[in-house]
Protein backbone atom coordinates (compact mmCIF):
# COMPACT_ATOMS: atom_id res chain seq x y z
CA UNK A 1 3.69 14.09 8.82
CA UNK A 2 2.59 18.30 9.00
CA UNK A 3 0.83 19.17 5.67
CA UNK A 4 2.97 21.57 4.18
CA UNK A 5 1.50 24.16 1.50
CA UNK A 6 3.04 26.82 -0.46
CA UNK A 7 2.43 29.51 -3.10
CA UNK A 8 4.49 28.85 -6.70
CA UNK A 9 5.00 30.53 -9.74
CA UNK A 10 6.48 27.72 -12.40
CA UNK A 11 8.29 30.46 -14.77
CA UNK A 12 9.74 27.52 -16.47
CA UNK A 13 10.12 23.90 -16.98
CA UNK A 14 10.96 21.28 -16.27
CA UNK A 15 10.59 22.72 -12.52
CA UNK A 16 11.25 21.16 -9.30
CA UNK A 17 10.21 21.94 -5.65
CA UNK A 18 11.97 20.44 -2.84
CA UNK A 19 9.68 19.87 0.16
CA UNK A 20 10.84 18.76 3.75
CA UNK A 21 8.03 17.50 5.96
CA UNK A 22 8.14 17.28 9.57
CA UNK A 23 6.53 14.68 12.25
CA UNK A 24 3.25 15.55 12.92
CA UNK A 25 3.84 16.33 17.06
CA UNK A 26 0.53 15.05 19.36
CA UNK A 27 0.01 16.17 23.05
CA UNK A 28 -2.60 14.97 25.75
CA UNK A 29 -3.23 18.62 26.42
CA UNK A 30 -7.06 17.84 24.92
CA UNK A 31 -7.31 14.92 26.66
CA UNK A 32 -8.93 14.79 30.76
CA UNK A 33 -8.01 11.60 32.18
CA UNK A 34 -9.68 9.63 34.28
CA UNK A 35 -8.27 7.04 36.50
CA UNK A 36 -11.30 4.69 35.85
CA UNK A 37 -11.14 4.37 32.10
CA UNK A 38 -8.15 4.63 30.01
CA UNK A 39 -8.82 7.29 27.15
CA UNK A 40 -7.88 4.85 24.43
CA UNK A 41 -10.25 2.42 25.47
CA UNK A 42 -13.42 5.12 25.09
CA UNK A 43 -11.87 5.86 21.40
CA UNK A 44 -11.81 2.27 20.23
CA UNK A 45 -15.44 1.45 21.76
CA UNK A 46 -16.77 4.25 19.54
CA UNK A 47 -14.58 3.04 16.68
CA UNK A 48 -16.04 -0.59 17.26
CA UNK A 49 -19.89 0.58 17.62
CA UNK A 50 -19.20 2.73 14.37
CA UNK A 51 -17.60 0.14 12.45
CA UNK A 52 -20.44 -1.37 10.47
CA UNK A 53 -21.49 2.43 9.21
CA UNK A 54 -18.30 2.92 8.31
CA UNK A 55 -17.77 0.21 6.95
CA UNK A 56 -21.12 -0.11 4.88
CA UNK A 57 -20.13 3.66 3.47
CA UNK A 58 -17.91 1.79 1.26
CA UNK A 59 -19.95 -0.72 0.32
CA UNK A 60 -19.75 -0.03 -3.23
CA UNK A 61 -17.56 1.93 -5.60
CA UNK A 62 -15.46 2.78 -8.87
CA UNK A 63 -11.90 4.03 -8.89
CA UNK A 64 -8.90 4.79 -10.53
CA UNK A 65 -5.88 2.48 -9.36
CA UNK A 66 -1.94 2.91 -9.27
CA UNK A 67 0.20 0.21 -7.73
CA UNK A 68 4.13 -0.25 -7.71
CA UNK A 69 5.80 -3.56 -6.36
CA UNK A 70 9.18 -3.83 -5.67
CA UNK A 71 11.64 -6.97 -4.37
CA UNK A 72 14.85 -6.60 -3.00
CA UNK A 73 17.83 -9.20 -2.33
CA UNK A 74 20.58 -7.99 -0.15
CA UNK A 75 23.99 -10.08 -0.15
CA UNK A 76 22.85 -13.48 -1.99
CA UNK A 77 24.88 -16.54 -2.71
CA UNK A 78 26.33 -17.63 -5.94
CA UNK A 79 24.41 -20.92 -5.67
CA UNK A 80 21.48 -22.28 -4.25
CA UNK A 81 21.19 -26.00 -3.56
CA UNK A 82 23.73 -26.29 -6.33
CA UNK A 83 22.36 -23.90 -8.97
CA UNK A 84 23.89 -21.06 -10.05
CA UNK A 85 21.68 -18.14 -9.24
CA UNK A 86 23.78 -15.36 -11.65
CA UNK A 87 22.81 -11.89 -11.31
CA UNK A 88 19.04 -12.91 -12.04
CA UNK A 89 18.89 -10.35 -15.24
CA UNK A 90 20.78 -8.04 -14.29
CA UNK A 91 19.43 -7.08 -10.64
CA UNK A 92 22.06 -7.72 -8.44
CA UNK A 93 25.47 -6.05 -8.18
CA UNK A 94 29.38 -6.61 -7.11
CA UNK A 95 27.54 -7.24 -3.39
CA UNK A 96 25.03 -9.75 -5.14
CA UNK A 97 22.27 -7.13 -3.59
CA UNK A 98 19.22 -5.24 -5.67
CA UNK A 99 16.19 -5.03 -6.95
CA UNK A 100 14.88 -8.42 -8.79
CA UNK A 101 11.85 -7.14 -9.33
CA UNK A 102 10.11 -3.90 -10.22
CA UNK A 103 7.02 -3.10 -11.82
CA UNK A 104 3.82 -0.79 -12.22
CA UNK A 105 0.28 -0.65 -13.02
CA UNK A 106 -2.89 1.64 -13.76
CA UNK A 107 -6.03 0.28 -13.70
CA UNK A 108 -9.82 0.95 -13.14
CA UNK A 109 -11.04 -0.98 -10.92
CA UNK A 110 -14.82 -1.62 -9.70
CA UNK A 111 -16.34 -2.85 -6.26
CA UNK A 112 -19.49 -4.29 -4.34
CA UNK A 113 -19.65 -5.65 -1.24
CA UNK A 114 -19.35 -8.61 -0.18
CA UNK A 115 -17.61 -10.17 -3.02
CA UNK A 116 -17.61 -8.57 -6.52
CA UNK A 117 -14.85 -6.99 -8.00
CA UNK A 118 -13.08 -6.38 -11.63
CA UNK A 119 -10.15 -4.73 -12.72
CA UNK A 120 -9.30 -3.66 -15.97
CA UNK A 121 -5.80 -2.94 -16.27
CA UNK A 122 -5.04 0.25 -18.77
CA UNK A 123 -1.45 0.26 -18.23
CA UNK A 124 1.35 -2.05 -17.17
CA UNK A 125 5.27 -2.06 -17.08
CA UNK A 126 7.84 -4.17 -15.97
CA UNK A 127 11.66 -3.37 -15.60
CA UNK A 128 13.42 -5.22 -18.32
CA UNK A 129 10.30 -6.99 -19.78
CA UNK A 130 8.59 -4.83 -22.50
CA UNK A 131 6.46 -7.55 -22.99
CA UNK A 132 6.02 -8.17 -19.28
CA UNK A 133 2.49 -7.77 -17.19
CA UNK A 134 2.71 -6.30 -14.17
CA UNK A 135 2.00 -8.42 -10.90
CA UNK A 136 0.60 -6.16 -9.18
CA UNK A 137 -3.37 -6.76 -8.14
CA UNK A 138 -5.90 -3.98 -7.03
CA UNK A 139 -7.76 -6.73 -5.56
CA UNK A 140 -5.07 -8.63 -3.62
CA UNK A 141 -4.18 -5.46 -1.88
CA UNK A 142 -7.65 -4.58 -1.03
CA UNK A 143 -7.02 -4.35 3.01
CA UNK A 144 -9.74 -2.67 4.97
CA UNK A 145 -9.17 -2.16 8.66
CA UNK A 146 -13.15 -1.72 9.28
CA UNK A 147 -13.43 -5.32 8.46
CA UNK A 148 -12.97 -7.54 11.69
CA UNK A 149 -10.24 -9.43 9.73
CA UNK A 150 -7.76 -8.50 7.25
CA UNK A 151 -6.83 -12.35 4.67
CA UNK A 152 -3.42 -11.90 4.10
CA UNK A 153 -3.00 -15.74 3.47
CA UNK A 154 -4.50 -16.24 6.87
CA UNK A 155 -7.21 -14.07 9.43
CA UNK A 156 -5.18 -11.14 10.89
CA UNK A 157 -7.42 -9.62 13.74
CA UNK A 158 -8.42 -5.67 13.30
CA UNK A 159 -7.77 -3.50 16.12
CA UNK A 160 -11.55 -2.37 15.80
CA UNK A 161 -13.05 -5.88 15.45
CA UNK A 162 -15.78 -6.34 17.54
CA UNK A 163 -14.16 -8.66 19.86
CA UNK A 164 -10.67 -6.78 19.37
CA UNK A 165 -10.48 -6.29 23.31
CA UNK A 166 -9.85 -10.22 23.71
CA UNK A 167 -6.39 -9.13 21.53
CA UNK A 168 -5.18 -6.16 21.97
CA UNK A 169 -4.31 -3.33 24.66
CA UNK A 170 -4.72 0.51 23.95
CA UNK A 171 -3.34 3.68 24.87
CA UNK A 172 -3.46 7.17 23.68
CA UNK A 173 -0.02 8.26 22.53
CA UNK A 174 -1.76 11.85 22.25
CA UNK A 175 -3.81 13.83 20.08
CA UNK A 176 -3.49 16.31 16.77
CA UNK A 177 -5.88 18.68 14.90
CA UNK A 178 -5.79 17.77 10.87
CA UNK A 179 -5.47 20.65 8.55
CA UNK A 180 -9.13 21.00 8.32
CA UNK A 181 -9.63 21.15 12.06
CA UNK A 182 -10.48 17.64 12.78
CA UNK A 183 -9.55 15.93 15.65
CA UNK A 184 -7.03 12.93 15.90
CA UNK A 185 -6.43 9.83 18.32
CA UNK A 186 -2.84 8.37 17.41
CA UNK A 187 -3.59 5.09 19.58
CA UNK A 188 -0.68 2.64 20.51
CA UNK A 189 -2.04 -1.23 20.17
CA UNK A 190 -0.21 -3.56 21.63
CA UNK A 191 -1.23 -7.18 21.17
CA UNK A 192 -2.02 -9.09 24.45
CA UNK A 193 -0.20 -12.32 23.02
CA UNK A 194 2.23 -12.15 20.49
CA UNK A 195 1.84 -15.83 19.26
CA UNK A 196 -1.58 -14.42 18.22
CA UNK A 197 -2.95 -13.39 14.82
CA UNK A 198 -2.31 -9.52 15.39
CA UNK A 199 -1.23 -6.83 14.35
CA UNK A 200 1.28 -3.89 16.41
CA UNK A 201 2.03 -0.43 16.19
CA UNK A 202 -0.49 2.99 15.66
CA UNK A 203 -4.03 3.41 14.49
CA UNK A 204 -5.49 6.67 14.43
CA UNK A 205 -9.20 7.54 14.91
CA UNK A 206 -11.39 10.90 13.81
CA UNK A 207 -12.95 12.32 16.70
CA UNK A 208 -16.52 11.97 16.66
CA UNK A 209 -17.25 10.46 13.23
CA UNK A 210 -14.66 7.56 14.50
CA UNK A 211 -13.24 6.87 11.04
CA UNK A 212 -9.58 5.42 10.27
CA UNK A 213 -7.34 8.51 9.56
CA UNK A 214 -4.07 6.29 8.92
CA UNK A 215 -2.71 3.21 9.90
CA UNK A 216 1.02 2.03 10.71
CA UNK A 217 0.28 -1.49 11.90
CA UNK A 218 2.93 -4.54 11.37
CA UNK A 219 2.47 -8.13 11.61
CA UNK A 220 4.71 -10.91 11.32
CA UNK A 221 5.43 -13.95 8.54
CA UNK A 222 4.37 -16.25 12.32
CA UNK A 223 0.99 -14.53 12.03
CA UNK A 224 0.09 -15.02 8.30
CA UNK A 225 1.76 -18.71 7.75
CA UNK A 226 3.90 -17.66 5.43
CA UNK A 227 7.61 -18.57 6.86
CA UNK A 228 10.18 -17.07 4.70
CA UNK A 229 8.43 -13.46 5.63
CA UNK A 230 9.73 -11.71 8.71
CA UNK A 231 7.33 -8.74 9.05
CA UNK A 232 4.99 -7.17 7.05
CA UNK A 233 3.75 -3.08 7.79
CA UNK A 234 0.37 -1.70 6.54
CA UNK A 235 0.58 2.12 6.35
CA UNK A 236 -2.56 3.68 5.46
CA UNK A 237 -3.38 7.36 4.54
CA UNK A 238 -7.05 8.77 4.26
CA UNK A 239 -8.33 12.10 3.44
CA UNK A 240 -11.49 13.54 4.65
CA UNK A 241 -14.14 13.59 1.16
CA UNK A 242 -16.38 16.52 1.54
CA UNK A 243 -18.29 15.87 -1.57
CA UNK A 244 -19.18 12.42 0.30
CA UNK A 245 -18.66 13.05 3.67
CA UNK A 246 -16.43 10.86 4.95
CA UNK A 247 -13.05 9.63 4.99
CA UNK A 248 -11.37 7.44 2.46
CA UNK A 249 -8.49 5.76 1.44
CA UNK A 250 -6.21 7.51 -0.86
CA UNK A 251 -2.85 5.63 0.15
CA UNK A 252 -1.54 2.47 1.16
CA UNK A 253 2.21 1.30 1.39
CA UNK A 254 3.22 -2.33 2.52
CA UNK A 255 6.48 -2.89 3.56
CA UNK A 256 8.04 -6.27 3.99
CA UNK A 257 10.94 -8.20 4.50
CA UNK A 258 12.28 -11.71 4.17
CA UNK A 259 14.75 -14.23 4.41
CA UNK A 260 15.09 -18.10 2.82
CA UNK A 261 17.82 -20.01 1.41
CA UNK A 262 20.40 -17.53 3.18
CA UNK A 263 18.97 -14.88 1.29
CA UNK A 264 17.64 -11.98 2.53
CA UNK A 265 15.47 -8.85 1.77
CA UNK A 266 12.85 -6.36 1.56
CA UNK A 267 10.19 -4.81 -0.62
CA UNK A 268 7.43 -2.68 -1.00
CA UNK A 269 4.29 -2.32 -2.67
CA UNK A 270 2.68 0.99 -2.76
CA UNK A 271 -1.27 1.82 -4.34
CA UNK A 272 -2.83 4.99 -4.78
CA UNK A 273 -6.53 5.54 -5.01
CA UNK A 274 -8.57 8.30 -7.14
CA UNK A 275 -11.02 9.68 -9.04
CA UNK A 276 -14.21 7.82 -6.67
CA UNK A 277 -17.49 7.14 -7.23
CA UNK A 278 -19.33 5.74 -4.07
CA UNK A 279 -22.73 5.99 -6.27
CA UNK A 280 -21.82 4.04 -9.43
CA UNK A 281 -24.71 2.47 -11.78
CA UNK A 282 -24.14 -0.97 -12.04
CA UNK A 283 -25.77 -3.16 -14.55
CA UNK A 284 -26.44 -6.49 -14.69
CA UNK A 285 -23.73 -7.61 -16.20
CA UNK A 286 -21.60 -5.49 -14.61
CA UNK A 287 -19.29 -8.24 -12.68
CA UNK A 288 -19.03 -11.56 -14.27
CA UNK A 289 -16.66 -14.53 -14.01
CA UNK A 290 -14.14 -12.26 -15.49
CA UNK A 291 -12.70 -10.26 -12.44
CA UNK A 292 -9.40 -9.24 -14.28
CA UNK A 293 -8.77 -7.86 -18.17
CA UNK A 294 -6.30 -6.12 -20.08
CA UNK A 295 -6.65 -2.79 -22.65
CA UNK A 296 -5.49 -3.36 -25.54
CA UNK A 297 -1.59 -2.26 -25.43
CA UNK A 298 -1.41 -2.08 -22.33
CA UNK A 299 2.34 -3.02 -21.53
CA UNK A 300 3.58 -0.55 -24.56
CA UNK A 301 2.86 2.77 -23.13
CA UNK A 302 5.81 4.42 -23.17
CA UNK A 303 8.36 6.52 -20.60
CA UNK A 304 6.56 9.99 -21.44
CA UNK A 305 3.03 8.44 -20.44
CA UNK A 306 4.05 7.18 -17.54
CA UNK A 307 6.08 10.37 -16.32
CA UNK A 308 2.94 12.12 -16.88
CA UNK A 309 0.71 9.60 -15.21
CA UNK A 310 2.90 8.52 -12.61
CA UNK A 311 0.95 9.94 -9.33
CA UNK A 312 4.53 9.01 -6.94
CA UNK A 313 8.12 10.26 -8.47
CA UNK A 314 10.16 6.93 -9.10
CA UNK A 315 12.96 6.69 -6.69
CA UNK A 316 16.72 7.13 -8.08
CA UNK A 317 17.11 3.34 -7.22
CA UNK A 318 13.93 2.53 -9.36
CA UNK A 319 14.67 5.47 -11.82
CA UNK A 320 18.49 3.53 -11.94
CA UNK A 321 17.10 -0.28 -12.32
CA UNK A 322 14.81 0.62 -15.29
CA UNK A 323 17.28 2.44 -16.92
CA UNK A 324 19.42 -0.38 -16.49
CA UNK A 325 17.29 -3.26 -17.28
CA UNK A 326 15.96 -2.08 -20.34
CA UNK A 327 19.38 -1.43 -21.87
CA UNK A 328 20.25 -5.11 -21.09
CA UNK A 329 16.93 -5.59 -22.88
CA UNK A 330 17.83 -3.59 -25.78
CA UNK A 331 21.03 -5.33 -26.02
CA UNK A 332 20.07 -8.58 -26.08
CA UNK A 333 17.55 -7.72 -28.58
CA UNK A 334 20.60 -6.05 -30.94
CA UNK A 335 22.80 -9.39 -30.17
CA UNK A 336 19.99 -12.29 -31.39
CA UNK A 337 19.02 -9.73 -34.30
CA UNK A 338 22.82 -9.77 -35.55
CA UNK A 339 23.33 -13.67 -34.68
CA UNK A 340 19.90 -13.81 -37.18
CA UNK A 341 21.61 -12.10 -39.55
């Protein structure tokens, strides 16, 4: 999408701002064409023979982590092999469709390459489980594109592996200028078998410094093993870091949907990335055995902290489940006090 930016005065609160964005448009106007080499093909050569230094410019690393997961059931039966599935807490409506599961997470989370990572979880919420610990893991969604192969259960080829030609075809769907003057490839792959272990859709490449400036890619439930999933879509934003001098991941939304049992759906989980340190001081101690902890209280932070530390506005349908949920909480907390009593 176009950057938009404007000039406010906030006079009083609370205040909102309604933005519209609009599709970034790309052109070949930039691009000279010649008949022996497709244009595409010349980006994602320099993208493969940069993908090591790219890659090893991220070799290490502290952040700050937000995640949100969400699971959706559209239209499910009243039984499943003879069990009554109710309205699983709540979730589902009249149409036996909605969300089943919804929950959030802020963490700090710590990285070295290959292997070593630890999260320490500060915050954690679950709709209709005050108790409840989020499922959502900063390491399980750690997908980097400048790796040959993305593990998502099984080996999903990168379009800029080093022996991504063998899977995929290319071609420049045009060209844009960032707002900082940078020049971007939006490249098409298309894989070259579809039984394969690919990925389809848009990658797009910085001129010159050939770093990832987004991702759209998709992938199917074939591809990873994993049967009840019909597709899965990586969508990947990155900002240019001038303190650092390259481009890094701020963003990442996957998108998936399903189907088992006659039931069907979709979900998303979405992560945002801040607040990084690509020159951290580790000690020896630093990673252990113990890759994932807790703070202490972390699933009773209540609505105001997380309206203040929320970086992405909950949706009305998440804003409407919570609400829900934890008044069927509440309630059944009210009815077991009074049978108590």
């Amino acid at each position: 999408m176009k950057p938009s930016k404007k000039k406010i005065l906030v006079d009083k609160f609370p205040f909102q701002l309604d933005v519209q964005l609009t599709s970034e448009t790309t052109n070949l106007d930039e691009v000279t064409i010649d008949s022996k080499d497709n244009p595409a093909n010349r980006i994602i050569r320099s993208a493969i023979e940069n993908r090591k230094q790219n890659l090893a410019k991220l070799e290490q690393y502290t952040a700050n982590y937000y995640s949100r997961g969400l699971w959706r059931i559209k239209n499910a039966p009243e039984k499943i092999l003879g069990q009554e599935l109710g309205d699983l807490g709540g979730g589902l409506d009249s149409t036996r469709s909605g969300i089943i599961y919804l929950s959030e997470t802020i963490s700090e989370i710590t990285f070295r390459a290959p292997d070593d990572f630890k999260e320490k979880i500060i915050a954690s919420k679950v709709s209709g489980n005050d108790n409840g610990f989020s499922l959502n893991s900063a390491e399980e969604s750690d997908f980097s594109f400048y790796n040959n192969t993305i593990e998502i259960n099984a080996e999903i080829v990168s379009p800029i592996a080093d022996y991504a030609f063998n899977y995929y075809d290319y071609k420049l769907e045009g060209v844009f200028y960032d707002t900082e003057g940078y020049l971007i490839n939006k490249i098409l792959v298309t894989p070259k078998r579809s039984k394969d272990r690919v990925f389809s859709g848009f990658i797009y490449i910085v001129e010159d410094t050939w770093q990832i400036f987004g991702t759209e890619l998709k992938t199917t439930g074939q591809a990873i093993q994993v049967a009840p999933i019909e597709e899965l879509t990586f969508t990947q934003n990155f900002k240019y870091s001038e303190e650092n001098k390259f481009w890094i991941k701020i963003s990442q939304a996957v998108d998936f949907s399903f189907s088992m049992f006659g039931i069907g759906g979709d979900g998303r989980f979405t992560a945002v990335y801040s607040n990084y340190n690509f020159e951290p001081q580790f000690e020896k101690r630093t990673f252990t055995r113990e890759v994932l902890s807790f703070a202490d209280e972390a699933n009773k932070k209540d609505s105001l902290y997380w309206n203040k530390i929320r970086p992405v506005p909950l949706t009305t349908e998440e804003l409407t489940d919570y609400v829900k949920k934890d008044s069927i909480q509440e309630l059944k907390k009210f009815q077991k006090n009074i049978w108590i009593l």
